[in-house]
Protein backbone atom coordinates (compact mmCIF):
# COMPACT_ATOMS: atom_id res chain seq x y z
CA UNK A 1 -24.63 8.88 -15.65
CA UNK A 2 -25.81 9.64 -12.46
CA UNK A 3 -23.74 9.94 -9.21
CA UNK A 4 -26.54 7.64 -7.59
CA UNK A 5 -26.25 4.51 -10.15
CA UNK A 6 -22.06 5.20 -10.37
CA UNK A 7 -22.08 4.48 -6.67
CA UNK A 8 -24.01 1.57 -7.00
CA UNK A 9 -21.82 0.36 -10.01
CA UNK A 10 -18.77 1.16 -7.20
CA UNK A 11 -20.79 -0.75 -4.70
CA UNK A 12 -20.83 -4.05 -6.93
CA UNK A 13 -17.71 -3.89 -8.02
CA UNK A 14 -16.45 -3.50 -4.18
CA UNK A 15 -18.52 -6.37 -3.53
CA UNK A 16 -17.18 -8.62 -6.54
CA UNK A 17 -13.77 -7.54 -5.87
CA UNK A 18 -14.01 -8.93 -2.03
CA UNK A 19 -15.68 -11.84 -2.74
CA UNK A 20 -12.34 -12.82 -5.67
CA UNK A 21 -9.95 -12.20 -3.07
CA UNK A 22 -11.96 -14.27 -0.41
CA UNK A 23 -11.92 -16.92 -3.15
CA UNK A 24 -8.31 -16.47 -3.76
CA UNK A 25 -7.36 -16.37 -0.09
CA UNK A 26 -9.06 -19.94 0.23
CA UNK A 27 -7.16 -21.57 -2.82
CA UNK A 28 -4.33 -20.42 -0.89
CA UNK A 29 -4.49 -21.62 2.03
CA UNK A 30 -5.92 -24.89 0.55
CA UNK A 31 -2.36 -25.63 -1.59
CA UNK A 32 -0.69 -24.75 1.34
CA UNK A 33 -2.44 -27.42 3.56
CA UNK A 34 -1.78 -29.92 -0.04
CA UNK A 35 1.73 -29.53 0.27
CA UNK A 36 2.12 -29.47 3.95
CA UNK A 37 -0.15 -33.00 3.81
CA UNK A 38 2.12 -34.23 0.69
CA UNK A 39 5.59 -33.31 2.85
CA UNK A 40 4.50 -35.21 5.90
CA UNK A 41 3.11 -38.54 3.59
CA UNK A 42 7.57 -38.46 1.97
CA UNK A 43 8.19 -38.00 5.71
CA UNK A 44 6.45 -40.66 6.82
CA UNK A 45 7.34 -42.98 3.77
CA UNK A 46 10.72 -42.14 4.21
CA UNK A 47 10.80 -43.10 7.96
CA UNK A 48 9.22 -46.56 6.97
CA UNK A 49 11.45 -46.97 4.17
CA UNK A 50 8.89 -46.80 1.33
CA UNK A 51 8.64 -44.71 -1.68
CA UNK A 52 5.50 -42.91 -2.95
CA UNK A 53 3.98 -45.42 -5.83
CA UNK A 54 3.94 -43.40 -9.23
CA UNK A 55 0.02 -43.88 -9.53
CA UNK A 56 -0.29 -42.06 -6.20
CA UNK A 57 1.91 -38.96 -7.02
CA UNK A 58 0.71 -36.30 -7.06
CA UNK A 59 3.07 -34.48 -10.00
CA UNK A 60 1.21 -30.92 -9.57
CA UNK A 61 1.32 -30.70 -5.67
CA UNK A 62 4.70 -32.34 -5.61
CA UNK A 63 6.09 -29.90 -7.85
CA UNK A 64 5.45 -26.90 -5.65
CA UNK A 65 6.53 -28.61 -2.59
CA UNK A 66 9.94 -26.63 -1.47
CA UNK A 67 12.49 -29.16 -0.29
């Protein structure tokens, strides 16, 4: 192989590589917004003296909300 079509192989994979992380960056920060939004709806259910209805829980969000 070339040193010309290895650097373009290094290019792609650079490229694929960056775009992952962007993608994993943004799942991130998107379950971190979930549970932030899920800990202020028990907050505010709590302070009106509801509970959250079992056909609105969320089971996977609520799980990985720290309490």
């Amino acid at each position: 192989m070339s040193i010309r079509l290895l650097t373009k192989r290094d290019e792609k994979w650079l490229h694929q590589r960056q775009h992952v992380e962007e993608l994993l960056g943004w799942k991130q920060r998107l379950d971190a917004e979930e549970a932030a939004a899920w800990r202020m709806e028990k907050q505010a259910l709590a302070a009106s003296g509801k509970e959250l209805k079992p056909k609105m829980a969320n089971t996977e969000a609520s799980e990985k909300i720290p309490e």
